[in-house]
N, C-alpha and C. Protein backbone atom coordinates (compact mmCIF):
# COMPACT_ATOMS: atom_id res chain seq x y z
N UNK A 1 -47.38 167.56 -62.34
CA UNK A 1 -48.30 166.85 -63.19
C UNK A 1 -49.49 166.31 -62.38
N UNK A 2 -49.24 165.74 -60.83
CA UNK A 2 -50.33 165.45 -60.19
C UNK A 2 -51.10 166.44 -60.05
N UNK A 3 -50.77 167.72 -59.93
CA UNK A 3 -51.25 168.70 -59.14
C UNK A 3 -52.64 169.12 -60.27
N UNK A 4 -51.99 169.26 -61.56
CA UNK A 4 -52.87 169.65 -62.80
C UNK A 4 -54.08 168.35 -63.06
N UNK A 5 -53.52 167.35 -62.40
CA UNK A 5 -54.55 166.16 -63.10
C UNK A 5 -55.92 166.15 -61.58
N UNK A 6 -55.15 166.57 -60.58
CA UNK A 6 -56.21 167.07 -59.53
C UNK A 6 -57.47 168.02 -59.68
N UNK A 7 -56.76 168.90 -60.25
CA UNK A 7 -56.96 170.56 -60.34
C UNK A 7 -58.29 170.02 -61.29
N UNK A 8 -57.96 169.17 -62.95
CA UNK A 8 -58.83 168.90 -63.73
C UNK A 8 -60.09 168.05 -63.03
N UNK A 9 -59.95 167.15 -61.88
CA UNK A 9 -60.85 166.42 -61.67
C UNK A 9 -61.38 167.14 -60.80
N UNK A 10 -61.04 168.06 -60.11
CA UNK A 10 -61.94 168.78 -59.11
C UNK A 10 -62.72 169.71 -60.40
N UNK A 11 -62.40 170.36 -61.11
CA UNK A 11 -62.95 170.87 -62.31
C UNK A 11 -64.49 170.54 -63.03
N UNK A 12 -64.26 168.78 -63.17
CA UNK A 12 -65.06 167.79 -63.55
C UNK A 12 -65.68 167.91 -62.22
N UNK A 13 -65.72 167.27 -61.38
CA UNK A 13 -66.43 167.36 -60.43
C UNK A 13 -67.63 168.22 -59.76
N UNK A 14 -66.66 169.26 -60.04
CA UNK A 14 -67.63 170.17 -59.99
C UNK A 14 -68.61 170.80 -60.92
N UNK A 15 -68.20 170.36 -61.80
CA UNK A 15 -69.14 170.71 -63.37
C UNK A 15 -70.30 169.73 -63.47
N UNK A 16 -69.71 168.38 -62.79
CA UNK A 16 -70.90 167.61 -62.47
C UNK A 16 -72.45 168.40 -61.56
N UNK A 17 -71.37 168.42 -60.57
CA UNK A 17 -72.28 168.84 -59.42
C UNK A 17 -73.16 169.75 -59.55
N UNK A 18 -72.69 170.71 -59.98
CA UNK A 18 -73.39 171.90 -61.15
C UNK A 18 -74.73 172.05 -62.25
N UNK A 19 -74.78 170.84 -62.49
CA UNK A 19 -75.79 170.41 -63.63
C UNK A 19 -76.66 170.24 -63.00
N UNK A 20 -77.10 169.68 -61.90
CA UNK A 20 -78.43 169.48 -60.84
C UNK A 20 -79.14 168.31 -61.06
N UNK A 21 -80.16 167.98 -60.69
CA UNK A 21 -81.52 166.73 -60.93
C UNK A 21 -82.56 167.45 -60.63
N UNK A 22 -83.37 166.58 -61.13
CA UNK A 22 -84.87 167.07 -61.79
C UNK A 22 -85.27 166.67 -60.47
N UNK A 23 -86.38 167.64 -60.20
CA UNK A 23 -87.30 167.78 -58.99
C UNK A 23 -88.22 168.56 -58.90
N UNK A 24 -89.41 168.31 -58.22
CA UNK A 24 -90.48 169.87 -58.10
C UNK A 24 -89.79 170.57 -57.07
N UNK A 25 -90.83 171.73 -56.92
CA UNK A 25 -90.28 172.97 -56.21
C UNK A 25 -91.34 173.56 -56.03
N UNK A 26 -91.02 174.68 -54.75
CA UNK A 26 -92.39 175.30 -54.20
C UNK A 26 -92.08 176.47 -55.45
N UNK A 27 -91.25 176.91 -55.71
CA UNK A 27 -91.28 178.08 -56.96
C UNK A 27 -92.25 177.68 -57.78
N UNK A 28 -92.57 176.45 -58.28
CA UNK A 28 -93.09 176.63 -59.61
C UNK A 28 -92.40 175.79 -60.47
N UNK A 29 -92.74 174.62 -60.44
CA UNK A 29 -91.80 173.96 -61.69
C UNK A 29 -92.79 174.13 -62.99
N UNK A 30 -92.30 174.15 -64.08
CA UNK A 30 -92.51 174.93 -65.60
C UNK A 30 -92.97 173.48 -66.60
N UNK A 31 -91.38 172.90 -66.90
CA UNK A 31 -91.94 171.54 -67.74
C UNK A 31 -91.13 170.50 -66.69
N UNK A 32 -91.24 169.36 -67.21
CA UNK A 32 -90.50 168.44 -66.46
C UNK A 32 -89.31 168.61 -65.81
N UNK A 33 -88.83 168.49 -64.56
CA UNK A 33 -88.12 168.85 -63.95
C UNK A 33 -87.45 170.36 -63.96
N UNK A 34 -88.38 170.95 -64.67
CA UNK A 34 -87.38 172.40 -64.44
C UNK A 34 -88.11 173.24 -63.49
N UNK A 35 -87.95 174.23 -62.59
CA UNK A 35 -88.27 175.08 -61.79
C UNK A 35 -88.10 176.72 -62.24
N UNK A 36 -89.15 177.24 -61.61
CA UNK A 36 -89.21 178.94 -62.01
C UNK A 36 -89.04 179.78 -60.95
N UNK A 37 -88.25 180.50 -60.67
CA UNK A 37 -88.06 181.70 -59.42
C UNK A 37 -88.34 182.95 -59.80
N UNK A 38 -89.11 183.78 -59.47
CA UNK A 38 -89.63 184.80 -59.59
C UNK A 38 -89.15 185.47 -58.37
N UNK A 39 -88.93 186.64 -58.06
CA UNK A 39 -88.15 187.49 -56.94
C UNK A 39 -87.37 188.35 -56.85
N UNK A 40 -87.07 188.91 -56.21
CA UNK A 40 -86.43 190.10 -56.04
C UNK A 40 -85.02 189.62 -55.21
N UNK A 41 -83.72 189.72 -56.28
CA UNK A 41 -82.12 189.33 -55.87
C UNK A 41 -81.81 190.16 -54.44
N UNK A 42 -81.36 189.43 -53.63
CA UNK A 42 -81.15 189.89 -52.27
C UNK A 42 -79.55 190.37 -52.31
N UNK A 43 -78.92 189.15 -52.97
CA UNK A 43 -77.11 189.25 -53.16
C UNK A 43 -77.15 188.26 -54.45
N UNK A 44 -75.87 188.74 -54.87
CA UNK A 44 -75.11 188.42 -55.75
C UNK A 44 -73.55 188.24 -55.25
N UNK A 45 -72.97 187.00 -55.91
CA UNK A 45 -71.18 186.92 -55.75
C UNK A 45 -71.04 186.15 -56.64
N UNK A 46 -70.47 186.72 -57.61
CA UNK A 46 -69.45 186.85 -58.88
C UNK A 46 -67.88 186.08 -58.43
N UNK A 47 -67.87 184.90 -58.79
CA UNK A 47 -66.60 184.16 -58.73
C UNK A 47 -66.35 183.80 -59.92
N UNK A 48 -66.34 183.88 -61.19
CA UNK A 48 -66.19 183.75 -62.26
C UNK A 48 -64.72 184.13 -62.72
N UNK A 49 -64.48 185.48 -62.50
CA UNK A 49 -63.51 185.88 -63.01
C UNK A 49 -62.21 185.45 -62.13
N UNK A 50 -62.65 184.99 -61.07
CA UNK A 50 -61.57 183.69 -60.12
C UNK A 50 -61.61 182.50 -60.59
N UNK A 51 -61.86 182.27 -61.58
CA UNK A 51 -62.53 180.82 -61.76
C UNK A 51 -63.46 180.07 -61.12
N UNK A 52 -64.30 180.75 -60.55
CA UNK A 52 -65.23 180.37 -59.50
C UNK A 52 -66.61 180.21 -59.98
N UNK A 53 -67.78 180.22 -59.32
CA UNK A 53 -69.63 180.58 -60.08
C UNK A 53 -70.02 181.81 -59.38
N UNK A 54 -71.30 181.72 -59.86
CA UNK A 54 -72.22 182.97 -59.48
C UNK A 54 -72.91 182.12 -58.73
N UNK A 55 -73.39 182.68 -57.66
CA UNK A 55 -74.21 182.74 -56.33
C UNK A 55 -75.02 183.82 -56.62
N UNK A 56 -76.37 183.48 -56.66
CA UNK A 56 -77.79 184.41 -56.28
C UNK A 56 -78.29 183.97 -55.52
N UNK A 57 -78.78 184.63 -54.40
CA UNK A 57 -80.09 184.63 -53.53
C UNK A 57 -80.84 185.49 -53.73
N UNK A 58 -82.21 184.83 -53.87
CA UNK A 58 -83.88 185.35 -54.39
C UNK A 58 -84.48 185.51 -53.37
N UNK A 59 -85.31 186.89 -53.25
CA UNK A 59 -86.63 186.74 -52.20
C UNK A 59 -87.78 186.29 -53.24
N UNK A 60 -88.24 185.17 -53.11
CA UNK A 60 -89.54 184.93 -53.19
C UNK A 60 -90.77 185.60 -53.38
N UNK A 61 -92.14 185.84 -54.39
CA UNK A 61 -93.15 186.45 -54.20
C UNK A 61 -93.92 185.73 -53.63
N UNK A 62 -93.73 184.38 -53.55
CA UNK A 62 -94.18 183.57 -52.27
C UNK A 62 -93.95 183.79 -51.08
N UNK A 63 -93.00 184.49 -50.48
CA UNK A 63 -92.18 184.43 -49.22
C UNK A 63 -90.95 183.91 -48.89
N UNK A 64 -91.12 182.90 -49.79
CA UNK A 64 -89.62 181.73 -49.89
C UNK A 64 -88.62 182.66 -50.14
N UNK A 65 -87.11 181.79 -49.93
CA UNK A 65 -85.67 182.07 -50.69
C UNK A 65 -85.13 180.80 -51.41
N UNK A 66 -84.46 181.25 -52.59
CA UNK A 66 -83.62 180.23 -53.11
C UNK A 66 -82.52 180.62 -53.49
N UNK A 67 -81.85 180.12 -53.97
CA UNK A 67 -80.30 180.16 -53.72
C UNK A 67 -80.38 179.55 -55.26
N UNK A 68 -80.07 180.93 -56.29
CA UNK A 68 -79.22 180.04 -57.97
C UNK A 68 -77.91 179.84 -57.68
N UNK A 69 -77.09 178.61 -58.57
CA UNK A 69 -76.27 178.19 -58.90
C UNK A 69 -75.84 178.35 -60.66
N UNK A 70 -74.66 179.15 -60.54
CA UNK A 70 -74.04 178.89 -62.11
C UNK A 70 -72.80 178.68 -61.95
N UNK A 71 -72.18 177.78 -62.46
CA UNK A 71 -70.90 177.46 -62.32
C UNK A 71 -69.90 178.00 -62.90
N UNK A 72 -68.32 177.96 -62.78
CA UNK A 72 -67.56 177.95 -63.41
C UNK A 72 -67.66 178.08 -65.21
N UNK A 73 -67.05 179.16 -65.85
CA UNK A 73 -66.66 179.16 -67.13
C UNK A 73 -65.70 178.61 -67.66
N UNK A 74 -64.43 178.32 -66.75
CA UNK A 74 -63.19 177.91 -67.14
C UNK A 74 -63.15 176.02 -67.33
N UNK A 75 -63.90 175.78 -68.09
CA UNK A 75 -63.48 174.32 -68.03
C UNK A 75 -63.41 173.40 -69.60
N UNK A 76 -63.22 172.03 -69.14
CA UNK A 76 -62.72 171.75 -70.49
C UNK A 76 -63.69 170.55 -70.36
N UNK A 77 -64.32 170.61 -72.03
CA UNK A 77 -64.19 171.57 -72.78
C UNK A 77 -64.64 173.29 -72.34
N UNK A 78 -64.78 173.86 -73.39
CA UNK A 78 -64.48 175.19 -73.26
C UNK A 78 -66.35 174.80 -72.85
N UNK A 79 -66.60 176.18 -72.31
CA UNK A 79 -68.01 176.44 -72.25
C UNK A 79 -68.56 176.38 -73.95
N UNK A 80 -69.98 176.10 -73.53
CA UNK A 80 -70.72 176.38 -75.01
C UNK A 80 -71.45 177.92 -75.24
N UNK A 81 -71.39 178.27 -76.90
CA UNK A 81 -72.03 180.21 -76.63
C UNK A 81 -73.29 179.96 -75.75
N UNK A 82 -73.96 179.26 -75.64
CA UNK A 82 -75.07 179.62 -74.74
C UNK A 82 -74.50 179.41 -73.25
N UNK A 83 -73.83 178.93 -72.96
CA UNK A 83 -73.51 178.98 -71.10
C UNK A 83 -72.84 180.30 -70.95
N UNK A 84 -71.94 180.77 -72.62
CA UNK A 84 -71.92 181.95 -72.26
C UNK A 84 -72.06 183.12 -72.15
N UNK A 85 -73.23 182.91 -72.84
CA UNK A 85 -74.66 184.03 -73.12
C UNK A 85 -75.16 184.06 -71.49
N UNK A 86 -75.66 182.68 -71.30
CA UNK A 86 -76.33 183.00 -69.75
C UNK A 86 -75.63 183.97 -69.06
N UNK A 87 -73.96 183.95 -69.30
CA UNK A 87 -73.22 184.32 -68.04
C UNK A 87 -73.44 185.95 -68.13
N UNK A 88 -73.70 186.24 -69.67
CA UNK A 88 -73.68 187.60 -69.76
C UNK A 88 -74.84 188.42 -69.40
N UNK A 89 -75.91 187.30 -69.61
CA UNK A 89 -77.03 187.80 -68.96
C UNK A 89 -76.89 188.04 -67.24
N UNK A 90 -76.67 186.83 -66.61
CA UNK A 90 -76.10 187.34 -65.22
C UNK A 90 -75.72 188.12 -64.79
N UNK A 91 -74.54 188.94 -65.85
CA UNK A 91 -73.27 189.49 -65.40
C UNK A 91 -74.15 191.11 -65.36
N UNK A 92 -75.96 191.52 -65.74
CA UNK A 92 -76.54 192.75 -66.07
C UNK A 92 -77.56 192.92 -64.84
N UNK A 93 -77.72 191.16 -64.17
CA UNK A 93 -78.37 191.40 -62.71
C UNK A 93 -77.86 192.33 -61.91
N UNK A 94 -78.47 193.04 -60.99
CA UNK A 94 -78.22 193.62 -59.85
C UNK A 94 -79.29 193.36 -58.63
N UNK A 95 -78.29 193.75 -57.88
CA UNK A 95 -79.36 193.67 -56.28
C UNK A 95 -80.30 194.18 -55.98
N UNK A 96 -81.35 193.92 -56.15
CA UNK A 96 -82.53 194.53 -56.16
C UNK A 96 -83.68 194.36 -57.30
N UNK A 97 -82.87 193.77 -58.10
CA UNK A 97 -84.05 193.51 -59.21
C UNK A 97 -84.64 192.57 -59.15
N UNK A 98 -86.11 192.91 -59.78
CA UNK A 98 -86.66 191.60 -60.08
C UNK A 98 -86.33 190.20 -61.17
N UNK A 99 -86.55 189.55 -60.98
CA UNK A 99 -86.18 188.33 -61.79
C UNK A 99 -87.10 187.72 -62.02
N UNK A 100 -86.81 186.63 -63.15
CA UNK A 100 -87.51 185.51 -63.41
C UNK A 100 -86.17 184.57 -63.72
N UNK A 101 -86.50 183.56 -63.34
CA UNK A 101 -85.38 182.58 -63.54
C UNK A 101 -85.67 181.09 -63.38
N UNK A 102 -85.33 180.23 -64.81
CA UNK A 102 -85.22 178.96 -64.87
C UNK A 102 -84.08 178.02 -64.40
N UNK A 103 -84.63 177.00 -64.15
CA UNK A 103 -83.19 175.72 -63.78
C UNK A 103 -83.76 174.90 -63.07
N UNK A 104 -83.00 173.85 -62.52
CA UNK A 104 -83.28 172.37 -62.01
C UNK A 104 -82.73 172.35 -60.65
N UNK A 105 -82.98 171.53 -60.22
CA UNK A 105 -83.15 171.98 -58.50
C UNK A 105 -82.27 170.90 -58.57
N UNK A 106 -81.32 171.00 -57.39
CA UNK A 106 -80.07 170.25 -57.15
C UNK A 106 -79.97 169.47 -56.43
N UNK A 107 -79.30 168.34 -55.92
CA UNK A 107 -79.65 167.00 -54.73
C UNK A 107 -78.92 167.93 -53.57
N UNK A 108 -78.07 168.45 -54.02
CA UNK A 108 -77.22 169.17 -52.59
C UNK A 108 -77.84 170.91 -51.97
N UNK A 109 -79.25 170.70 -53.07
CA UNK A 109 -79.98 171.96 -52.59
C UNK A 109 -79.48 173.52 -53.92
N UNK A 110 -80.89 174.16 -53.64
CA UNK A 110 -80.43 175.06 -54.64
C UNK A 110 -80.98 174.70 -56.01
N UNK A 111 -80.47 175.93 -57.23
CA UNK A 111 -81.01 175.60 -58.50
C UNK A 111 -80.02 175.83 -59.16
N UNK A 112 -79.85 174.79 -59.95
CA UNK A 112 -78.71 175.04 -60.92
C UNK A 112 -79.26 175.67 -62.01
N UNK A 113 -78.73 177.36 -62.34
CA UNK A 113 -79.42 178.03 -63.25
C UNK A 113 -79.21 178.00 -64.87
N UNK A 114 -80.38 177.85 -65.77
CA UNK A 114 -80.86 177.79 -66.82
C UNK A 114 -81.09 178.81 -67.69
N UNK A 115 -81.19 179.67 -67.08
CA UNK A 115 -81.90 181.37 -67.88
C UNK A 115 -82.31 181.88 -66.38
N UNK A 116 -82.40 183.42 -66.95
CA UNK A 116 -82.70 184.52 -65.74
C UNK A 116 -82.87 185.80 -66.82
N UNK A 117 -83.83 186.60 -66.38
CA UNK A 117 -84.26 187.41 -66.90
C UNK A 117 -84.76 188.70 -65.86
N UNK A 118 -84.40 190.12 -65.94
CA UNK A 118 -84.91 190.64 -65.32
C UNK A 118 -86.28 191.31 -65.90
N UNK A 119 -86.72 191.23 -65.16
CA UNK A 119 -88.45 191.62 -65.18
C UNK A 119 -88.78 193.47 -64.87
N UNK A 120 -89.82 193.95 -65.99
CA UNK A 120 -89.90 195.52 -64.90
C UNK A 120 -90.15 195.75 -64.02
């Protein structure tokens, strides 16, 4: 019973952590606190189906890199259809494509992602 009431708060925790704070950005922030990445995906890692997130790294048309964040699906409550729309959109990225991609820039670094779109 401890083990599950752990398991849930690391869960929470991390779902916190996940959500991000509002900040500018050399990408391009859009409306208030949100940020835009434009770039070409360097890597991708798919932890989802571990119960884990997605990890993207972006090359920059600036030069820059950033690093998206999407978290975990498995939590409680259940995800909402749009977190899991995003995921499906994610799940059509590949390495090498271009992107466009929204989200909020995180205190521990990174963007916690919002939308992503591949671009022609």
């Amino acid at each position: 019973m401890i083990k599950v009431a752990f398991i849930l708060l690391f869960i929470l925790v991390i779902d916190e952590s996940l959500t991000g704070c509002k900040g500018d950005s050399q990408s391009g922030p859009s409306t208030a606190g949100q940020v835009t990445v434009t770039g070409q995906v360097t890597r991708i890692e798919d932890n989802v189906p571990a119960d884990g997130g997605v990890t993207i790294e972006v090359a920059q048309e600036n030069g820059g890199t950033e690093t998206l964040y999407f978290g975990s699906l498995f939590t409680i409550p259940r995800p909402t259809e749009e977190r899991t729309q995003l995921y499906e959109k994610i799940r059509q990225v590949e390495t090498g494509d271009r992107i466009r991609a929204k989200g909020t820039r995180r205190a521990e670094g990174g963007i916690a992602l919002e939308d992503i779109a591949v671009l022609p």
